[in-house]
C-alpha atoms as a PDB file:
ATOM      1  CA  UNK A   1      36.842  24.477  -2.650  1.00  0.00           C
ATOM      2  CA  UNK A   2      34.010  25.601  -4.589  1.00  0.00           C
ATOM      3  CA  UNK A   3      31.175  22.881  -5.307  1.00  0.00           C
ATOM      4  CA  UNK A   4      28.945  22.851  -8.937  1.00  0.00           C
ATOM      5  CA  UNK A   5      25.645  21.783  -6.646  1.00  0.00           C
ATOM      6  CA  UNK A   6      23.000  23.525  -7.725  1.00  0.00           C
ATOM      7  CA  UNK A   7      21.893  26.219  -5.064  1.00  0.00           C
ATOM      8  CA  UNK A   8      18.469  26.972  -3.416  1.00  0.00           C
ATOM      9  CA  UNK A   9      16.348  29.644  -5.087  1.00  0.00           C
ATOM     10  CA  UNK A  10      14.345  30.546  -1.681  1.00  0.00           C
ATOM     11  CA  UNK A  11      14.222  33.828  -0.762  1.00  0.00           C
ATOM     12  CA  UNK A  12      15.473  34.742   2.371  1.00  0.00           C
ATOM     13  CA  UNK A  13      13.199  37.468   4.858  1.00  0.00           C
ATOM     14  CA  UNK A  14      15.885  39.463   4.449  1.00  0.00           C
ATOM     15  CA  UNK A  15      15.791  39.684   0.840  1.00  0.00           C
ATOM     16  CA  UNK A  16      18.560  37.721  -0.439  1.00  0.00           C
ATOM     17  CA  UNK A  17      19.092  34.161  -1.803  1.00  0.00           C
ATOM     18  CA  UNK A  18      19.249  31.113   0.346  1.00  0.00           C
ATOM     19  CA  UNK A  19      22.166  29.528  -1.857  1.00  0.00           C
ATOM     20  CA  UNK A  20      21.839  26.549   0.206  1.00  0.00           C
ATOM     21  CA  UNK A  21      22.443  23.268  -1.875  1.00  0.00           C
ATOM     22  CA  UNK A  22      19.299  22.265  -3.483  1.00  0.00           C
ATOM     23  CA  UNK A  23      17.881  18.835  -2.885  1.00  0.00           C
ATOM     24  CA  UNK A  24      18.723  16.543  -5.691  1.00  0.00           C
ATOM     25  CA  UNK A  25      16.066  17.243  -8.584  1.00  0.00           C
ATOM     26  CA  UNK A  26      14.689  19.957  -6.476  1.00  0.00           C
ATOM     27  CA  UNK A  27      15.041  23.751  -6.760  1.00  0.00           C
ATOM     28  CA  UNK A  28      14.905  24.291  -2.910  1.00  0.00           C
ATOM     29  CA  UNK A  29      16.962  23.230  -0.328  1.00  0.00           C
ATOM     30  CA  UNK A  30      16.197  20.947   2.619  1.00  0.00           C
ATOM     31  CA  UNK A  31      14.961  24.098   4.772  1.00  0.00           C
ATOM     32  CA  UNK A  32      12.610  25.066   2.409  1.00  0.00           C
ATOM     33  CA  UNK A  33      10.612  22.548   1.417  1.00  0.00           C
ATOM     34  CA  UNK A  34      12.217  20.480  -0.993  1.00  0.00           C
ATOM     35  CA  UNK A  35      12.815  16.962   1.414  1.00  0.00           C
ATOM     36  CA  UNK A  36      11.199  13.584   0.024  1.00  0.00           C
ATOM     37  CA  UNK A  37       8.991  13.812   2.482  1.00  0.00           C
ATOM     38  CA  UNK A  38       5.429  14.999   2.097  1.00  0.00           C
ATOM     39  CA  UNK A  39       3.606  15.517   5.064  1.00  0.00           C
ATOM     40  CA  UNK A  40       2.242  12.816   7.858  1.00  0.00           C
ATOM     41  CA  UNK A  41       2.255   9.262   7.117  1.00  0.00           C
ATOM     42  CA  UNK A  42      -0.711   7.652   6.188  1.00  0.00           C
ATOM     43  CA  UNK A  43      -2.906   4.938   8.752  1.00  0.00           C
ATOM     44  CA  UNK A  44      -2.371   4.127  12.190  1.00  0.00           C
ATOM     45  CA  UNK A  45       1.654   5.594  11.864  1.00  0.00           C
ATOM     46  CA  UNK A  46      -0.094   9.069  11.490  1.00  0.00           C
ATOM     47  CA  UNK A  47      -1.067  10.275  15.583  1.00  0.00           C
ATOM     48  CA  UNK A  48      -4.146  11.883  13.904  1.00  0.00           C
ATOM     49  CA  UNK A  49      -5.477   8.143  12.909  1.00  0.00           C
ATOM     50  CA  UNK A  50      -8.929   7.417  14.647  1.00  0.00           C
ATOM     51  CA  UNK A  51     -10.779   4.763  12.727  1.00  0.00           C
ATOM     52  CA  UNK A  52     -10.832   3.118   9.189  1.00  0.00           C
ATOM     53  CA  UNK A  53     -14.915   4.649   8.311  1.00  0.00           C
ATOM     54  CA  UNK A  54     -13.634   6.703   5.812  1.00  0.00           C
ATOM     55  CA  UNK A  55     -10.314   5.211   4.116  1.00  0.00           C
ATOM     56  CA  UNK A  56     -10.161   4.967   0.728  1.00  0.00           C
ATOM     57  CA  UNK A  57     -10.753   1.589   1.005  1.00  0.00           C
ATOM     58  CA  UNK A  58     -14.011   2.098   3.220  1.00  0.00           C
ATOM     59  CA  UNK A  59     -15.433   4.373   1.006  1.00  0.00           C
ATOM     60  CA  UNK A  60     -14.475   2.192  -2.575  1.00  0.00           C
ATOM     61  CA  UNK A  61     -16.410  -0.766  -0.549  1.00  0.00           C
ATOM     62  CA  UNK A  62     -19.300   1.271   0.295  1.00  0.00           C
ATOM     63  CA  UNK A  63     -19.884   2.131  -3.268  1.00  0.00           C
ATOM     64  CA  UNK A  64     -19.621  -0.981  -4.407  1.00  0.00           C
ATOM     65  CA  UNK A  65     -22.291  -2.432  -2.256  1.00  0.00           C
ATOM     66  CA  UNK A  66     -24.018   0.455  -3.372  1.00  0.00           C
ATOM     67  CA  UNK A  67     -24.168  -0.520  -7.016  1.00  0.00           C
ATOM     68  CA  UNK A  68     -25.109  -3.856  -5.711  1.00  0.00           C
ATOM     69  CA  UNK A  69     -27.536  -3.116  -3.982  1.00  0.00           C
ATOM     70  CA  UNK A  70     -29.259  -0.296  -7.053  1.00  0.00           C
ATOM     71  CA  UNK A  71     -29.279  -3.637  -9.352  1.00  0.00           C
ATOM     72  CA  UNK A  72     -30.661  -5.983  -6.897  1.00  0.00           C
ATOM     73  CA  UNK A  73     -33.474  -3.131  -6.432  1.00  0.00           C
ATOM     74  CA  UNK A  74     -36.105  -2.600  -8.749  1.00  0.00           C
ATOM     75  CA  UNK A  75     -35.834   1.211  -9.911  1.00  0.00           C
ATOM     76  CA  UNK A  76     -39.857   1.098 -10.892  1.00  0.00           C
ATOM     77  CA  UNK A  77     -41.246   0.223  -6.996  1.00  0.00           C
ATOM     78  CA  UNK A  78     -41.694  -3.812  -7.612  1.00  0.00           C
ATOM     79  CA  UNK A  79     -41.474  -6.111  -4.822  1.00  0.00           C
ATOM     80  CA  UNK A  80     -39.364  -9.202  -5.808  1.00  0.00           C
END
């Protein structure tokens, strides 16, 4: 029984076709590359995760008080 799933258009290392299924909405099959998944999670799930100094977060907050702290400060060397 012959299915109408689109197949994988990898190339093998020896030369031919993978003709794998392809993911769904994908041109590649599971093997080469074409899972949902996209690399390590993100945060403390990721084994890499040290510290939250420069999460996207961290660094949105930072500028922030940044910009604060330029309009609080007199650009012209006052003293308030």
């Amino acid at each position: 029984m012959q299915t109408e799933a689109p197949r994988c258009q990898a190339r093998k290392k020896q030369g031919g076709s993978c003709r794998s299924m392809a993911v769904k909405g994908k041109r590649v099959c599971r093997i080469h590359g074409g899972s949902k998944g996209s690399g390590a999670p993100k945060g403390p799930a990721n084994g890499m995760y040290k510290h939250g100094h420069k999460t996207g977060e961290a660094l949105e907050l930072r500028k922030q008080v940044s910009r604060l702290l330029g309009i609080l400060r007199p650009s012209d060397g006052e003293v308030i």
